[in-house]
N, C-alpha and C. Protein backbone atom coordinates (compact mmCIF):
# COMPACT_ATOMS: atom_id res chain seq x y z
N UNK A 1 81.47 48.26 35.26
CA UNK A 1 82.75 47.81 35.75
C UNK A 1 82.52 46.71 36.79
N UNK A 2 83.21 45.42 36.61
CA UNK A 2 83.13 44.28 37.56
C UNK A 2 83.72 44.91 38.89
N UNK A 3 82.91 44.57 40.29
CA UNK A 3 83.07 44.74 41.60
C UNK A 3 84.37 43.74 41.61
N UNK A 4 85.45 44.44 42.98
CA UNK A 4 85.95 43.23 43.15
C UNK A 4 85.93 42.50 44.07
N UNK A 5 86.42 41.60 44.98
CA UNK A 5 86.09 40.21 45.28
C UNK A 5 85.63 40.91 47.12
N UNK A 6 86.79 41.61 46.87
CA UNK A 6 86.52 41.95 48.60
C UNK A 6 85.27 43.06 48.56
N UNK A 7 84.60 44.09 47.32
CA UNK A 7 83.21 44.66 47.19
C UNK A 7 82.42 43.44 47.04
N UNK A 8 82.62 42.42 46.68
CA UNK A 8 81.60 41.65 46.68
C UNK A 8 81.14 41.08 48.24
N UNK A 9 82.02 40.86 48.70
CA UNK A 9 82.11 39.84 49.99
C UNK A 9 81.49 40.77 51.03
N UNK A 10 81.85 41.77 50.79
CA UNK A 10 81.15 43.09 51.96
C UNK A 10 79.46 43.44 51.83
N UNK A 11 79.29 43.38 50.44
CA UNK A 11 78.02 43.73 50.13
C UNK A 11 76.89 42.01 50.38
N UNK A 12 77.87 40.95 50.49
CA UNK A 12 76.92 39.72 50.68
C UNK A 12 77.18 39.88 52.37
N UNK A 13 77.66 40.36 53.05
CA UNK A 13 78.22 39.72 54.55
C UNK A 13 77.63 41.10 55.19
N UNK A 14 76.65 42.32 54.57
CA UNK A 14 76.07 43.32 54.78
C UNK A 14 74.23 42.50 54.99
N UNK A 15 74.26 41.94 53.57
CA UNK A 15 73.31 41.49 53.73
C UNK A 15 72.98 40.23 54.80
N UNK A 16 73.40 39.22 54.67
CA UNK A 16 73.81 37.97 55.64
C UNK A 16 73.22 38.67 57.31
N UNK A 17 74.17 40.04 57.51
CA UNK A 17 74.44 40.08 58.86
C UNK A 17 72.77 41.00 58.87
N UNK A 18 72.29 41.65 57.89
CA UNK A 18 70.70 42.00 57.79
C UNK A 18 69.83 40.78 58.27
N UNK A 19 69.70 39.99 57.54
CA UNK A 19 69.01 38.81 57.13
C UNK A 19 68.98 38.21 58.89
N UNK A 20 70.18 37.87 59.47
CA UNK A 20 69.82 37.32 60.98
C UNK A 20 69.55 38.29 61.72
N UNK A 21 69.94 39.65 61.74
CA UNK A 21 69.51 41.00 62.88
C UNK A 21 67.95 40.51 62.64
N UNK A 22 67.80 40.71 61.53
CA UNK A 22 65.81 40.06 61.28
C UNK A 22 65.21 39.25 62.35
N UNK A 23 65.69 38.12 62.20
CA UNK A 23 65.75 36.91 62.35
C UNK A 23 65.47 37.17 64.06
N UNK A 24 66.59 37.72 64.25
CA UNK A 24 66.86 37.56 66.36
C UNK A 24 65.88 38.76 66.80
N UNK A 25 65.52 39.96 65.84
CA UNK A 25 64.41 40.33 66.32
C UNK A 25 63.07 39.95 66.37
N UNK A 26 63.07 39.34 65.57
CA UNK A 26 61.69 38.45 65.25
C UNK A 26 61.76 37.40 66.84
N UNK A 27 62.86 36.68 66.70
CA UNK A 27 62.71 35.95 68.17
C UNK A 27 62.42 36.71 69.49
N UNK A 28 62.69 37.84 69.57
CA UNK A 28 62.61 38.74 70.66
C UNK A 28 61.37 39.05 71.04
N UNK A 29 60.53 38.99 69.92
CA UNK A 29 59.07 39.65 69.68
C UNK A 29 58.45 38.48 69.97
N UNK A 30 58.73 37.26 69.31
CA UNK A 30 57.28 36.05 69.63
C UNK A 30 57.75 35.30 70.79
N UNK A 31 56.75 35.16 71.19
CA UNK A 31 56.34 34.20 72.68
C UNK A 31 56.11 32.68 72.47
N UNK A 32 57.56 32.43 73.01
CA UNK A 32 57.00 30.83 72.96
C UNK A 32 57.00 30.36 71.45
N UNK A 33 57.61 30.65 70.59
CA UNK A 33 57.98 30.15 69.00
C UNK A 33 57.75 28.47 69.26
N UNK A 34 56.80 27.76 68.28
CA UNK A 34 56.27 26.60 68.12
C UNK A 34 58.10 26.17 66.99
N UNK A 35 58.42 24.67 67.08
CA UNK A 35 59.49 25.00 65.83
C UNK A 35 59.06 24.69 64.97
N UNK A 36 57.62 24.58 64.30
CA UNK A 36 57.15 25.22 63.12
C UNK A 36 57.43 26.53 62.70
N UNK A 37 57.15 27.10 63.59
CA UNK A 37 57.32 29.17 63.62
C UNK A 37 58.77 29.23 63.24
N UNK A 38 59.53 28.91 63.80
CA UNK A 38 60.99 28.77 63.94
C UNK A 38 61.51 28.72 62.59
N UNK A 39 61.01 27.30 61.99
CA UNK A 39 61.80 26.96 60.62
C UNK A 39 61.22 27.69 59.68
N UNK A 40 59.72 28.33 59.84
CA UNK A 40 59.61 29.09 58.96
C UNK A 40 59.87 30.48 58.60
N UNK A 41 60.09 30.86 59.59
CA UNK A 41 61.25 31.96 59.51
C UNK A 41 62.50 32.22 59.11
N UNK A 42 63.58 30.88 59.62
CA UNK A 42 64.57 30.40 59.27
C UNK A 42 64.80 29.95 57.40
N UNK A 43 63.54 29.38 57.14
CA UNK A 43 63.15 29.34 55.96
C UNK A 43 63.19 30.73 55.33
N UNK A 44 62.31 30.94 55.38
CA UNK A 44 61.72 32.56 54.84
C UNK A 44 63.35 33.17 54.76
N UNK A 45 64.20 34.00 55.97
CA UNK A 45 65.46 34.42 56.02
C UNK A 45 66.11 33.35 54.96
N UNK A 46 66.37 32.38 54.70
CA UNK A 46 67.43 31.77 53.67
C UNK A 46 66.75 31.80 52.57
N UNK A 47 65.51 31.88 51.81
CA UNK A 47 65.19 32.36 50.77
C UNK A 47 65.97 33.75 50.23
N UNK A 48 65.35 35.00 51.06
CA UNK A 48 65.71 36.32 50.94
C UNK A 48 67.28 36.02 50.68
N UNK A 49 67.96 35.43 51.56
CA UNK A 49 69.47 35.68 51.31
C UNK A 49 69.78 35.25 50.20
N UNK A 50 69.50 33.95 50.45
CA UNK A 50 69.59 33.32 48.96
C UNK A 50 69.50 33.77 47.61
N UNK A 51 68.38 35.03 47.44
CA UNK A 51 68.30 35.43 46.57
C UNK A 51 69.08 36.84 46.21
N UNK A 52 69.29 37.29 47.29
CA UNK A 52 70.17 38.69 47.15
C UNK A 52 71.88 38.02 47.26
N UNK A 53 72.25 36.86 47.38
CA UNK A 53 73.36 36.06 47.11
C UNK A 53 73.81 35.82 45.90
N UNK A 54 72.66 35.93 44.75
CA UNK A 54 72.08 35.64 43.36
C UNK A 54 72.55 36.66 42.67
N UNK A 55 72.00 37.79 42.77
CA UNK A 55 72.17 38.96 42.59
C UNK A 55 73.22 39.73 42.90
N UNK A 56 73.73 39.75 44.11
CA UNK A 56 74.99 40.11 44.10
C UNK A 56 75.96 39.67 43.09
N UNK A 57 75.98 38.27 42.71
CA UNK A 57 76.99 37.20 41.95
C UNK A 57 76.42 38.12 40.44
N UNK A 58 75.06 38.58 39.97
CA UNK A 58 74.80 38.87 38.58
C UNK A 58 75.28 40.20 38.35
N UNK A 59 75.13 40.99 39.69
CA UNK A 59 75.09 42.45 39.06
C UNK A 59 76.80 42.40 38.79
N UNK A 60 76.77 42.91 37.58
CA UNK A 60 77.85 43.90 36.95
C UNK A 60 78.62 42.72 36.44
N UNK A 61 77.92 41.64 35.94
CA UNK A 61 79.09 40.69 35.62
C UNK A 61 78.99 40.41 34.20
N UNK A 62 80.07 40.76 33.82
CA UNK A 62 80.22 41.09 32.56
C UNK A 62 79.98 39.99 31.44
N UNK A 63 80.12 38.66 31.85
CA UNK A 63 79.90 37.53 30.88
C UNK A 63 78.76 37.48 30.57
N UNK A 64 77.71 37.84 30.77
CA UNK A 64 76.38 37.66 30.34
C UNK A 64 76.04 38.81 29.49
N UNK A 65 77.24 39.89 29.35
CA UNK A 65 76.30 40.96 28.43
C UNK A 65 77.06 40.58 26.71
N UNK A 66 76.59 39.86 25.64
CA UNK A 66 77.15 40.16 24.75
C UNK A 66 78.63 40.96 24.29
N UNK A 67 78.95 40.99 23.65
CA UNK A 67 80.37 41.77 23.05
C UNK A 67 79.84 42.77 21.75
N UNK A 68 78.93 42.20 20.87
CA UNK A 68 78.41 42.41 19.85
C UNK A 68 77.12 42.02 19.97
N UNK A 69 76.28 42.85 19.14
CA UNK A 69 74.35 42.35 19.48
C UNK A 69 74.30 41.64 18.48
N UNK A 70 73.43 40.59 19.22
CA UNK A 70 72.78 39.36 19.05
C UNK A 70 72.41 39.81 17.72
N UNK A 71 71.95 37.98 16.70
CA UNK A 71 71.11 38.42 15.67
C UNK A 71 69.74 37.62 16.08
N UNK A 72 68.59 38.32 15.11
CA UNK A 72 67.51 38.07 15.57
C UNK A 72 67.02 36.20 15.27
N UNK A 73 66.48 35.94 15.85
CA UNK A 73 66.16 34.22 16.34
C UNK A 73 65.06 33.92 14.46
N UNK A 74 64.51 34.99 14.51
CA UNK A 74 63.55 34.70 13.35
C UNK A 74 64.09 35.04 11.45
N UNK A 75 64.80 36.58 11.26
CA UNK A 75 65.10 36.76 10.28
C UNK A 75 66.64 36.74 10.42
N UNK A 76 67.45 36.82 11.32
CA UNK A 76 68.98 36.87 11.61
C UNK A 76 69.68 37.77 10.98
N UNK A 77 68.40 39.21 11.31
CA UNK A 77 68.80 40.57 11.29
C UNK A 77 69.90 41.17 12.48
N UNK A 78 70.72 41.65 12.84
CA UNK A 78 71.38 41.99 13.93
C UNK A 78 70.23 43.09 14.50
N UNK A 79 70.23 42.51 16.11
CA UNK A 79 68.89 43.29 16.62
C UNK A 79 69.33 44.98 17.28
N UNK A 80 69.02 45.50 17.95
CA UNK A 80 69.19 46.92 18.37
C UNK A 80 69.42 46.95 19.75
N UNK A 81 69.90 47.56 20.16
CA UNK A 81 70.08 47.36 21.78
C UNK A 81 69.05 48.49 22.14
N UNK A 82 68.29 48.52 23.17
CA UNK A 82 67.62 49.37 23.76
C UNK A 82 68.10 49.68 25.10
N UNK A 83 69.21 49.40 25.19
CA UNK A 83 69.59 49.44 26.71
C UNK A 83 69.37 48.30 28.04
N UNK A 84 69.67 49.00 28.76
CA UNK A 84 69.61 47.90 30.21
C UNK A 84 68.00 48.04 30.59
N UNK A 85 67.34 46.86 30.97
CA UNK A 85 65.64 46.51 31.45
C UNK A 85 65.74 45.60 32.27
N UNK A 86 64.97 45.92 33.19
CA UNK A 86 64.64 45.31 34.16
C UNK A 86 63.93 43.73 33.59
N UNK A 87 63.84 42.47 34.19
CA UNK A 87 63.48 41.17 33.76
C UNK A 87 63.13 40.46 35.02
N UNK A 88 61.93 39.92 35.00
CA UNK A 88 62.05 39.55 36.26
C UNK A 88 62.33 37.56 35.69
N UNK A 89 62.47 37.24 36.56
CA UNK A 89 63.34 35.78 36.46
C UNK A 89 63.30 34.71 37.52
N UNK A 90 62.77 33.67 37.01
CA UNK A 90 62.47 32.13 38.06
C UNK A 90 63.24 31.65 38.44
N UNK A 91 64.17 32.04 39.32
CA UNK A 91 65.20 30.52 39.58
C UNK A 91 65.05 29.98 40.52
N UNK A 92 66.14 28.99 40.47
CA UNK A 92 65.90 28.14 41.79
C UNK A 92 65.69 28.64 43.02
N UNK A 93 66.09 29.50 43.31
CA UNK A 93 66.20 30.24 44.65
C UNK A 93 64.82 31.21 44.65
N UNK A 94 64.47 31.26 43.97
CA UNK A 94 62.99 32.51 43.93
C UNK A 94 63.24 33.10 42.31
N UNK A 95 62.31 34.16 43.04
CA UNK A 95 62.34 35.16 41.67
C UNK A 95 63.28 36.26 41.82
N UNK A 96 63.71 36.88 40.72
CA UNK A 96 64.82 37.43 40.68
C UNK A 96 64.48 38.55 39.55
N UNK A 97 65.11 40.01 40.57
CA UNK A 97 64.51 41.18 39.12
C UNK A 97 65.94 41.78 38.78
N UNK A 98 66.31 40.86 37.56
CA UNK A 98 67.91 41.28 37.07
C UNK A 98 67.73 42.58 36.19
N UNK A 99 68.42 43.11 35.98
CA UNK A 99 69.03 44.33 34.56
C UNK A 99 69.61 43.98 34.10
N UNK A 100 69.27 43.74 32.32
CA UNK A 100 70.02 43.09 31.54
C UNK A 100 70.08 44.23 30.36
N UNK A 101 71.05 43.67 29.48
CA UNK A 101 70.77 44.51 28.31
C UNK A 101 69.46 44.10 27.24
N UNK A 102 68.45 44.61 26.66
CA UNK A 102 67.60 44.34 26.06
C UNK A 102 67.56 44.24 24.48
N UNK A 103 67.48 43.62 22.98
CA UNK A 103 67.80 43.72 22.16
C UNK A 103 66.35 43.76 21.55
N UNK A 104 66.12 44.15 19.98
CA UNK A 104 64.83 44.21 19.10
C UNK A 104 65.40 43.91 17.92
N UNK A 105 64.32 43.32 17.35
CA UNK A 105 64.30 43.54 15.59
C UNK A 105 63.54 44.58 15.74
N UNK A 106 63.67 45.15 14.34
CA UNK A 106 63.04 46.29 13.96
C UNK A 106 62.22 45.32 13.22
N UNK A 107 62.90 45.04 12.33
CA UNK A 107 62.30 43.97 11.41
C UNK A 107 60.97 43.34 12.04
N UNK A 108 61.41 42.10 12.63
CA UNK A 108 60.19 41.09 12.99
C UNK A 108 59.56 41.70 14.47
N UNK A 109 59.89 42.49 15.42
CA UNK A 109 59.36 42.82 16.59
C UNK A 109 59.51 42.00 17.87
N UNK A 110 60.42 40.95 17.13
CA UNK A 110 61.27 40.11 18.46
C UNK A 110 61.82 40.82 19.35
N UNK A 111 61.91 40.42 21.03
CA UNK A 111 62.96 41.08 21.32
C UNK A 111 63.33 40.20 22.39
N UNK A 112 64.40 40.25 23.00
CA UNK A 112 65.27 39.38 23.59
C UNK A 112 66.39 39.86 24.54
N UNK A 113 66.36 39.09 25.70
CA UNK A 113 67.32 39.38 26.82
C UNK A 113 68.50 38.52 26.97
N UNK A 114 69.47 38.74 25.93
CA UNK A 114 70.75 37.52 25.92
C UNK A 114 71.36 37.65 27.49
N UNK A 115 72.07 35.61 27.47
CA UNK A 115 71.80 35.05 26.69
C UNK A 115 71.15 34.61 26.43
N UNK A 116 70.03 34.14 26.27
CA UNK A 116 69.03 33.82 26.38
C UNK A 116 67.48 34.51 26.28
């Protein structure tokens, strides 16, 4: 079931307000921060968010799961669903470990994480 807008906004502004508590404890702790130290922290914190920003936006969103299973890329057998699997995933923002639905041929031994 799709979250709605105001579960979404709570669960990114949960994380957000994580991500700098980090951040200002980390300043509390080092002595004298070079602003090398600084941005790379600052760095580091907008990665992490960035990526749980990602994720928040994927989980439970319904346009990416098929309606009907895919057919297979090689014999254009209709493949099998095996359920939801973990995937891990490159994007721009980092890596990313989504749950998707997973599909197979029986047939050829393809298997595939639509869309894509």
């Amino acid at each position: 079931m799709k979250r709605t807008r105001a579960q979404m906004k709570a669960e990114m502004m949960r994380e957000a307000e994580e991500r700098i508590n980090r951040l200002l404890d980390w300043q509390e702790r080092a002595e004298k921060p070079t602003l090398s130290q600084i941005e790379d922290e600052v760095l580091a914190a907008r990665r992490e968010l960035s990526e749980e920003l990602v994720r928040a936006l994927l989980s439970g969103e319904e346009a990416g799961e098929p309606s009907e299973a895919p057919r297979c890329p090689e014999c254009g057998q209709a493949m099998e669903n095996k359920g939801k699997q973990p995937k891990l995933v490159e994007s721009r923002v980092g890596e990313l470990v989504i749950e998707r639905s997973y599909y197979y041929c029986t047939r050829c031994g393809v298997g595939l994480f639509p869309p894509g």
